[in-house]
N, C-alpha and C. Protein backbone atom coordinates (compact mmCIF):
# COMPACT_ATOMS: atom_id res chain seq x y z
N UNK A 1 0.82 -1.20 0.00
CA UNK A 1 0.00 0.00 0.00
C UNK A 1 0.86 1.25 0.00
N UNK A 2 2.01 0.98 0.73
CA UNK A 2 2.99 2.37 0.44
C UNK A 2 3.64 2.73 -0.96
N UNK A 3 3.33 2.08 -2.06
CA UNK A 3 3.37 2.37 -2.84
C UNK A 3 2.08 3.03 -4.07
N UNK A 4 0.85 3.05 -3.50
CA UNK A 4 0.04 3.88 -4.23
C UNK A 4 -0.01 5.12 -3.51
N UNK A 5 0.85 5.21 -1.87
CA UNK A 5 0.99 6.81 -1.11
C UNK A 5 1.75 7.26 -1.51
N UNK A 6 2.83 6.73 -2.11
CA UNK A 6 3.98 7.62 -2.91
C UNK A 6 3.51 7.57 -4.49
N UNK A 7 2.96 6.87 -4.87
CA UNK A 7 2.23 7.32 -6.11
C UNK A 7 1.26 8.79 -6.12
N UNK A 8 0.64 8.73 -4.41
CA UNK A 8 -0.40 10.06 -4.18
C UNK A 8 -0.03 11.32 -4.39
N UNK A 9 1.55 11.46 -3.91
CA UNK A 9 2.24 12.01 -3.52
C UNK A 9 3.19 13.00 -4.60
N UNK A 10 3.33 11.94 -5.30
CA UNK A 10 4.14 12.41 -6.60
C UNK A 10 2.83 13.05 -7.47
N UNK A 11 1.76 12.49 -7.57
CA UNK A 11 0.68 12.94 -8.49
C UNK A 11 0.60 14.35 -8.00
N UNK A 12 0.14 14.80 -6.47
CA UNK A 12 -0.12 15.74 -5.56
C UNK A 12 0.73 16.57 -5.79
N UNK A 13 2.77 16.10 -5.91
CA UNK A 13 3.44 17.30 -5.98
C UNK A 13 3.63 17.99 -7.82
N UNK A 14 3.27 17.27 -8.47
CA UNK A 14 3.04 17.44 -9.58
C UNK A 14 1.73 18.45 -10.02
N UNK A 15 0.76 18.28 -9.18
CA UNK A 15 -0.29 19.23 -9.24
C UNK A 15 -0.34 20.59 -8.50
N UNK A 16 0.47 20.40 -7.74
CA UNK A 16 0.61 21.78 -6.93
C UNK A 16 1.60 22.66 -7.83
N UNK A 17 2.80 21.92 -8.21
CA UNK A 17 4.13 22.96 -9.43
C UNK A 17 3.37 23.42 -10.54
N UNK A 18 2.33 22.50 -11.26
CA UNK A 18 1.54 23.24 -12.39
C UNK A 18 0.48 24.30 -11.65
N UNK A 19 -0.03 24.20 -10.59
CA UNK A 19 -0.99 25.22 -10.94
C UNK A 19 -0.39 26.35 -9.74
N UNK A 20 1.05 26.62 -9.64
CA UNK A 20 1.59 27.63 -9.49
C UNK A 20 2.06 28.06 -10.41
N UNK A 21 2.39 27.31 -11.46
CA UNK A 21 3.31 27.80 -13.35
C UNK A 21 1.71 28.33 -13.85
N UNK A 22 0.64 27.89 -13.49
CA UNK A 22 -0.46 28.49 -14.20
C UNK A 22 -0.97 29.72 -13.46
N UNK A 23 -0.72 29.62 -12.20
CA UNK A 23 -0.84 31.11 -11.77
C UNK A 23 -0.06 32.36 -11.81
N UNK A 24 1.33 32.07 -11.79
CA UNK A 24 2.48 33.27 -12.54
C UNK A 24 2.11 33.56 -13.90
N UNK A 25 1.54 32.28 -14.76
CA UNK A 25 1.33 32.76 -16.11
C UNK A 25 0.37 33.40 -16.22
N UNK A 26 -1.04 33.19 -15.84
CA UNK A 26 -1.83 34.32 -15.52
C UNK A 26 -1.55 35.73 -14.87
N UNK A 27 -0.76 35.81 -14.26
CA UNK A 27 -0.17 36.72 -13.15
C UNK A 27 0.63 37.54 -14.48
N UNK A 28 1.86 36.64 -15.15
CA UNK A 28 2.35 37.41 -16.48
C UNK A 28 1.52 38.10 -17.67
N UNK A 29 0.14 37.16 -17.53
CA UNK A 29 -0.55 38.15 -18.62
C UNK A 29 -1.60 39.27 -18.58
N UNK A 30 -2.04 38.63 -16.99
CA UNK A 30 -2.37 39.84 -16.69
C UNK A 30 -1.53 41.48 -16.23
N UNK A 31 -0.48 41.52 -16.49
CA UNK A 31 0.31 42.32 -15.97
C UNK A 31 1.14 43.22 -17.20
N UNK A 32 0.57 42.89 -18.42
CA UNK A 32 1.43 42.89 -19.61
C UNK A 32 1.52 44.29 -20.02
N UNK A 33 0.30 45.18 -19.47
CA UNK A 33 0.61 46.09 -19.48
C UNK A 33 0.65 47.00 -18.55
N UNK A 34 1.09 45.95 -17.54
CA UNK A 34 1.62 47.52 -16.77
C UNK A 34 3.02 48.50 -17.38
N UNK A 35 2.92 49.44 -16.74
CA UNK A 35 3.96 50.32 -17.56
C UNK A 35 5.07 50.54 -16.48
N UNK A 36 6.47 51.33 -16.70
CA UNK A 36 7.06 51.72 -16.10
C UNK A 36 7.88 52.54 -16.90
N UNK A 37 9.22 53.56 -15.98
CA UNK A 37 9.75 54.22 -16.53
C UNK A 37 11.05 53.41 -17.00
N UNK A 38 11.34 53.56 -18.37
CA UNK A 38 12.86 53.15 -18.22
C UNK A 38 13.78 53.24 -17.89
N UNK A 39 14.74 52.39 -17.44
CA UNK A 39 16.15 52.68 -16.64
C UNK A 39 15.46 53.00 -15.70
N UNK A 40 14.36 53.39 -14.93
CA UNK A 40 14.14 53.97 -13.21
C UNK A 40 14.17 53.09 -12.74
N UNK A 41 15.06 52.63 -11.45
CA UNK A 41 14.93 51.51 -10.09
C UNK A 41 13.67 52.15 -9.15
N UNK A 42 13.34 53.15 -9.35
CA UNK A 42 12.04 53.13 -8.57
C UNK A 42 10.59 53.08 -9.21
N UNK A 43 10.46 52.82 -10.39
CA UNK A 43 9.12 53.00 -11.32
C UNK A 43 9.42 52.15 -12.51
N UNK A 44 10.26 50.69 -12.09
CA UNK A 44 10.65 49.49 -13.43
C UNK A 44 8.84 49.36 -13.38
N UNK A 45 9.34 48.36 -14.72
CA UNK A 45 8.08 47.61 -15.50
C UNK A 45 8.27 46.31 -15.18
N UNK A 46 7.18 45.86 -14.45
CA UNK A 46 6.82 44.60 -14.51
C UNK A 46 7.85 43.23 -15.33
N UNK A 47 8.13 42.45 -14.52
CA UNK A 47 9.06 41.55 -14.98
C UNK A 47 8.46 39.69 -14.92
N UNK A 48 8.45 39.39 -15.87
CA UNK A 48 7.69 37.98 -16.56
C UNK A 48 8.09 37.04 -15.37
N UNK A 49 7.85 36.08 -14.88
CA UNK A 49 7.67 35.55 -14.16
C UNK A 49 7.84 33.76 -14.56
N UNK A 50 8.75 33.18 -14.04
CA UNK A 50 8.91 31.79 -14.48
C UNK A 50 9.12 30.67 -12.96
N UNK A 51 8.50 29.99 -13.15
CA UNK A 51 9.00 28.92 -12.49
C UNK A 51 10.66 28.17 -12.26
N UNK A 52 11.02 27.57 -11.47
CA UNK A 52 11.86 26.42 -11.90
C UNK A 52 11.44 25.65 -11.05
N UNK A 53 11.93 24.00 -12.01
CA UNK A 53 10.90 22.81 -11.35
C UNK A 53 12.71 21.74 -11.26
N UNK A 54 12.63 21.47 -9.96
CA UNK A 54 13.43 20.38 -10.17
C UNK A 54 12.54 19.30 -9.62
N UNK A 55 13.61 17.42 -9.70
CA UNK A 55 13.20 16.65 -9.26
C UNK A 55 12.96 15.85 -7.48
N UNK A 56 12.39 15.64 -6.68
CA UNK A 56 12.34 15.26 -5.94
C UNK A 56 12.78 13.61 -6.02
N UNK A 57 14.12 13.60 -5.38
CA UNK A 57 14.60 12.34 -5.40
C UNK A 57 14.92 11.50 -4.19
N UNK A 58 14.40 10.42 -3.80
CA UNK A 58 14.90 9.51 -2.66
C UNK A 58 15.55 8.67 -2.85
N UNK A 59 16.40 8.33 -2.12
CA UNK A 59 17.27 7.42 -2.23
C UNK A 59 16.53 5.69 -1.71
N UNK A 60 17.19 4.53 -2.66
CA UNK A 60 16.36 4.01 -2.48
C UNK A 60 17.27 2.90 -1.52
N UNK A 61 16.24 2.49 -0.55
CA UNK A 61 17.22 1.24 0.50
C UNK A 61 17.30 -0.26 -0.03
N UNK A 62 18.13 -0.72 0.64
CA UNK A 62 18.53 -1.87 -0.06
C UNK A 62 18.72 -1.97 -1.68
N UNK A 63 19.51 -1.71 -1.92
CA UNK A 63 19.38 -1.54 -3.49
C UNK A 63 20.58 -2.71 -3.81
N UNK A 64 21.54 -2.94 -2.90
CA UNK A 64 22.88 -4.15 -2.91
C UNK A 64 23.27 -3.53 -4.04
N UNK A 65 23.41 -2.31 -4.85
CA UNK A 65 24.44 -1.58 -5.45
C UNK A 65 25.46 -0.68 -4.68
N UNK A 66 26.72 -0.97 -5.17
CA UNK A 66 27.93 -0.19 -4.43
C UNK A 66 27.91 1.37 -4.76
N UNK A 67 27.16 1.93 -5.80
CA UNK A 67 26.89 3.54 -5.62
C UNK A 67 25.36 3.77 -5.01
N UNK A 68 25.10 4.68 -4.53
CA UNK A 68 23.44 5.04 -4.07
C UNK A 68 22.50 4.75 -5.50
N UNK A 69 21.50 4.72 -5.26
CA UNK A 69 20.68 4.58 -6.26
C UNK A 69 19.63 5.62 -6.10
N UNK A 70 18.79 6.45 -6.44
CA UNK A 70 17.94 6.85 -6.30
C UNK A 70 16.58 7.18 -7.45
N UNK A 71 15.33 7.21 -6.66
CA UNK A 71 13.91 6.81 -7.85
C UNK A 71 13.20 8.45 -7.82
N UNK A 72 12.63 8.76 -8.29
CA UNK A 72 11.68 9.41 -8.55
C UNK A 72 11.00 9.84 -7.15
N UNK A 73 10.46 10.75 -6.69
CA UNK A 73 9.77 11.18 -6.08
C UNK A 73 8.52 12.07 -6.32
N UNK A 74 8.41 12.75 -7.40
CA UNK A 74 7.65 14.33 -7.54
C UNK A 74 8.71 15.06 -8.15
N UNK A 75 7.85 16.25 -7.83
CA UNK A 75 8.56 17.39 -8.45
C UNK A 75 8.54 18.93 -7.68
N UNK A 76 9.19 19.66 -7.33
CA UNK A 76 8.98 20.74 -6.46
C UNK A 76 8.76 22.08 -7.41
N UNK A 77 8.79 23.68 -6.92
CA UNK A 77 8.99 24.51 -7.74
C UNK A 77 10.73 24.92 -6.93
N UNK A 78 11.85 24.98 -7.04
CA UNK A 78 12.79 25.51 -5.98
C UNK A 78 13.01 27.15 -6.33
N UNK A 79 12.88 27.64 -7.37
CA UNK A 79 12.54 29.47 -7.26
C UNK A 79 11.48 29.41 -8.35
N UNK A 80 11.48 31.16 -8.03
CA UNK A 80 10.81 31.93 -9.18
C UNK A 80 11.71 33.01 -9.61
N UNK A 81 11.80 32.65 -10.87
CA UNK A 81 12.72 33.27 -11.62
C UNK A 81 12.10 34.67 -12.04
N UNK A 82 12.94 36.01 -12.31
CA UNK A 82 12.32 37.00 -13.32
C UNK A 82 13.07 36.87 -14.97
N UNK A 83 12.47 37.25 -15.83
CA UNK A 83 12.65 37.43 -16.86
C UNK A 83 13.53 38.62 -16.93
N UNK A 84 14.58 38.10 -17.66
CA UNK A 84 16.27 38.75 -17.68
C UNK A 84 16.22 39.96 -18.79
N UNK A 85 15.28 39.78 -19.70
CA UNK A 85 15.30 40.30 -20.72
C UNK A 85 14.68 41.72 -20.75
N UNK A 86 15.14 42.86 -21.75
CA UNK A 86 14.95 44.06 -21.43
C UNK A 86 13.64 44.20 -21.35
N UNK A 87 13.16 45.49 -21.30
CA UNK A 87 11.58 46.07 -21.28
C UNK A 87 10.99 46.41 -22.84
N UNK A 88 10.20 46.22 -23.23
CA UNK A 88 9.54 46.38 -24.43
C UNK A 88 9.77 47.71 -24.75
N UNK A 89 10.09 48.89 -25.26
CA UNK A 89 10.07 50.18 -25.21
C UNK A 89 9.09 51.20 -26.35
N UNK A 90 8.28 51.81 -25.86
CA UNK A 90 6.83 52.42 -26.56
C UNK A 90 6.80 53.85 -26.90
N UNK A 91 6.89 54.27 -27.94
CA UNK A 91 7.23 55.89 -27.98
C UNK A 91 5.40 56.09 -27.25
N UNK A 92 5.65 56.91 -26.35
CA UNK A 92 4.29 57.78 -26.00
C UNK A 92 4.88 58.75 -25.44
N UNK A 93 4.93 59.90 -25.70
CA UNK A 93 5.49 61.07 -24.52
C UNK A 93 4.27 61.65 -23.89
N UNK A 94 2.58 61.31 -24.18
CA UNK A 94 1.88 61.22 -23.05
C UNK A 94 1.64 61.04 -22.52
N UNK A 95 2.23 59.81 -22.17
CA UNK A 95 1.88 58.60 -20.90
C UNK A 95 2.56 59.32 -19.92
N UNK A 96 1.91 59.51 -18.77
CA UNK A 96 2.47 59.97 -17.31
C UNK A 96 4.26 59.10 -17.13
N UNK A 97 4.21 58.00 -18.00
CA UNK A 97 5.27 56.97 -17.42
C UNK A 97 6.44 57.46 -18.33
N UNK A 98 6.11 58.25 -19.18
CA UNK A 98 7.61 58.59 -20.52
C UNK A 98 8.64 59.05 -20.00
N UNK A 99 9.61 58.76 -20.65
CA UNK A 99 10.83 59.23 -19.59
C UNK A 99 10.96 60.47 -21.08
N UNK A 100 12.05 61.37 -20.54
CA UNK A 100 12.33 62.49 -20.51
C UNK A 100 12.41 62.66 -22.63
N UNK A 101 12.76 61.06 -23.29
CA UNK A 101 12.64 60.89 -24.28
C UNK A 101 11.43 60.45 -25.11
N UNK A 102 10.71 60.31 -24.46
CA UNK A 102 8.97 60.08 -24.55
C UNK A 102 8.69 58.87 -24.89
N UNK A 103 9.66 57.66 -24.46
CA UNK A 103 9.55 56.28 -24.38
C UNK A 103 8.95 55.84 -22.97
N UNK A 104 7.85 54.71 -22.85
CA UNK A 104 7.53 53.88 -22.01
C UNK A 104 8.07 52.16 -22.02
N UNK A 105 7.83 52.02 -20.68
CA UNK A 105 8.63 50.38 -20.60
C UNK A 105 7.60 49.77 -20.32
N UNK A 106 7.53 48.80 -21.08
CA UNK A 106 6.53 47.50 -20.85
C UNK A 106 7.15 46.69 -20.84
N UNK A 107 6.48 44.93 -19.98
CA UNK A 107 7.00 44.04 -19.57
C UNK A 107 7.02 43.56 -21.16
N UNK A 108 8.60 42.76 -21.49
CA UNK A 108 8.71 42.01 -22.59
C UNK A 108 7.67 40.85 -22.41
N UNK A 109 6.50 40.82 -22.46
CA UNK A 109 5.44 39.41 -22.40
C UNK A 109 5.01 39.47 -24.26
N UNK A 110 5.22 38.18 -24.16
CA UNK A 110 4.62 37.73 -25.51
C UNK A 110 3.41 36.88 -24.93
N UNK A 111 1.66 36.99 -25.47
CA UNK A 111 0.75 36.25 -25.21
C UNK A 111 0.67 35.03 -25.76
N UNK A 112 1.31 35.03 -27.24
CA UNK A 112 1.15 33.89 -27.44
C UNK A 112 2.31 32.88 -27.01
N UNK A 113 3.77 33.41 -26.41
CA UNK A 113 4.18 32.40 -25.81
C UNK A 113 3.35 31.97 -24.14
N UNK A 114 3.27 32.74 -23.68
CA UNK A 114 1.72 32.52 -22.58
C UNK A 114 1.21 31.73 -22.87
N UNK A 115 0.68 31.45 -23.72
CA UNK A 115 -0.87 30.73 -24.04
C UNK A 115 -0.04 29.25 -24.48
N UNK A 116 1.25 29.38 -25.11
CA UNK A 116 1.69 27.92 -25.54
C UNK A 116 1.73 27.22 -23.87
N UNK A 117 2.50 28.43 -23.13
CA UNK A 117 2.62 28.15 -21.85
C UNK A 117 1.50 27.38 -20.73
N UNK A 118 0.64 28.21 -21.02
CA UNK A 118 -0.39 28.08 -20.41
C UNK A 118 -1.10 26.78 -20.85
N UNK A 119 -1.63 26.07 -21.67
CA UNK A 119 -1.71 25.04 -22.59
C UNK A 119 -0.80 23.89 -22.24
N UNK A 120 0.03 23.92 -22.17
CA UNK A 120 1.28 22.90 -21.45
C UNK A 120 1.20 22.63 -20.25
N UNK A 121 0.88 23.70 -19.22
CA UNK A 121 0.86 23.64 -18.03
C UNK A 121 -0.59 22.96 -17.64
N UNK A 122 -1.74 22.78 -18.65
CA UNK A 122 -2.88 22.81 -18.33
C UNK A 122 -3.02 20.96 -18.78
N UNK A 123 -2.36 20.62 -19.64
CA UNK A 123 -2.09 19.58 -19.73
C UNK A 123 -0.99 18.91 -18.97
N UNK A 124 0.03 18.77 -18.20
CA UNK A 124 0.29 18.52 -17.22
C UNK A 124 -0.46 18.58 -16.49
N UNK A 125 -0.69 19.34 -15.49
CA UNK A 125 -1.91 19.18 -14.55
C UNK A 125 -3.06 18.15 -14.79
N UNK A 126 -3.47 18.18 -16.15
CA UNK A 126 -4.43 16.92 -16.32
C UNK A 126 -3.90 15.85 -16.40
N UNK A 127 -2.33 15.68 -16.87
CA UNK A 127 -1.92 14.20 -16.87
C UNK A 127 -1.77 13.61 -15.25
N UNK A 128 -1.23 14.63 -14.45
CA UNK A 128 -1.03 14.17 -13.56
C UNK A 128 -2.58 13.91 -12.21
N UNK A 129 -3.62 14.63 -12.96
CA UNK A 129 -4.92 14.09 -12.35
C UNK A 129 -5.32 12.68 -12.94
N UNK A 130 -5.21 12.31 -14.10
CA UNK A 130 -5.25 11.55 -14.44
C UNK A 130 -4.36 10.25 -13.53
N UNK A 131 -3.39 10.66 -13.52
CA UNK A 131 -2.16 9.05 -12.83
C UNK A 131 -2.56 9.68 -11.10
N UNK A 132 -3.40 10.41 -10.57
CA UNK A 132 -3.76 10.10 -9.58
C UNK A 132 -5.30 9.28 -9.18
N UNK A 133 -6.10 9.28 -10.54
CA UNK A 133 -7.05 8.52 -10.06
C UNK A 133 -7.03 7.27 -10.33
N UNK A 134 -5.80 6.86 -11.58
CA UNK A 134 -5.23 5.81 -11.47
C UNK A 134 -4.75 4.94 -10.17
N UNK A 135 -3.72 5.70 -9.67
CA UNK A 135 -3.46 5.07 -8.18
C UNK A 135 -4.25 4.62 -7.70
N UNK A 136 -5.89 5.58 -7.55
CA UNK A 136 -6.92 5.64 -6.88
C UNK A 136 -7.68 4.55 -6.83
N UNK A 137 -7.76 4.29 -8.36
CA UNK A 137 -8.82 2.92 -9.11
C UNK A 137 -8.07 2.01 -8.04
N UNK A 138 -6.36 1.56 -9.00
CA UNK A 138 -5.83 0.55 -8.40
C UNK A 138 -5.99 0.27 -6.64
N UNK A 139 -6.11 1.26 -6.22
CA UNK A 139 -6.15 1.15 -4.64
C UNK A 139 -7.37 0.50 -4.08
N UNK A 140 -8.38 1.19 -4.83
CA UNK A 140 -9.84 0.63 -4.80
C UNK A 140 -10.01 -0.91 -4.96
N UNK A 141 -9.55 -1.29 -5.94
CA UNK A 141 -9.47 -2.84 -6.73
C UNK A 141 -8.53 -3.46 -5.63
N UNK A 142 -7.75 -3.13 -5.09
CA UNK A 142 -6.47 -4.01 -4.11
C UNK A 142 -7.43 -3.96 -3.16
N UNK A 143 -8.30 -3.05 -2.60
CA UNK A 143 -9.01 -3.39 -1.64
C UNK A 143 -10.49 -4.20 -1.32
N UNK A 144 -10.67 -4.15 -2.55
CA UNK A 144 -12.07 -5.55 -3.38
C UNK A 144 -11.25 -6.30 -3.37
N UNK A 145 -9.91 -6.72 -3.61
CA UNK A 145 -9.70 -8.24 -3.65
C UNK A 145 -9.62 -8.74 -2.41
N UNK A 146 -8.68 -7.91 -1.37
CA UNK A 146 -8.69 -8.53 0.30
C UNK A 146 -9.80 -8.67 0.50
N UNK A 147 -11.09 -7.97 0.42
CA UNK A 147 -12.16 -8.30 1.11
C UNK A 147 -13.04 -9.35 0.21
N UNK A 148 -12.32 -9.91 -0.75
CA UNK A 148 -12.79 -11.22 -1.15
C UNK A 148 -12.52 -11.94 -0.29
């Protein structure tokens, strides 16, 4: 049975990393236009927002191999990255936000990389609902057979 809880587990941490990558990405597109001044450290523009996902790994016991071995666990988020890349730059010299050259800074967001984003992330999340009700079935069925 401790193996459909670490099946729960991995499904569970797999669902929690996507629908934080789906909430920064929402968070990135809704934010696309906020504005800022360029070059100002006190009035930047909005900066894209990324995940990083590493693996959750245990080491596994008894393995009678002379190096460690280790399996799969899940998956975590370990930061949130900003987007490195400059600010979009907008001639308006009416925008309250223009700097002295009548350019505005917008966050470099592309929607449609978003949306590829977003789409990916939305399918993950379903694969991994999916291999949790799997576990689920199987758990169900292991427990109809004992009580045969």
């Amino acid at each position: 049975m401790a193996g459909f809880f670490s099946a729960f587990a991995i499904s569970a941490s797999g669902l929690t990393a996507e629908r934080l990558r789906l909430d920064l990405i929402a968070n990135n597109i809704a934010n696309m236009n906020t504005t800022g001044r360029p070059n100002d450290p006190a009035n930047p523009p909005y900066r894209r927002r990324i995940p990083l996902f590493a693996q959750i790994l245990k080491q596994e016991e008894d393995s009678g191999v002379s190096r460690p071995v280790f399996k799969g666990a899940g998956v975590r988020v370990t930061r949130v990255l900003e987007d490195s890349n400059p600010p979009r730059l907008v001639y308006d010299p009416s925008h309250p936000d223009a700097d002295e050259k009548g350019y505005v800074a917008y966050p470099n967001i592309n929607v449609v990389n978003e949306m590829v984003n977003m789409i990916t992330a939305t399918r993950a999340y379903e694969a991994n609902v999916t291999a949790l009700n799997a576990a689920k079935d199987m758990a169900l069925k292991a427990l109809e057979i004992g009580r045969s």
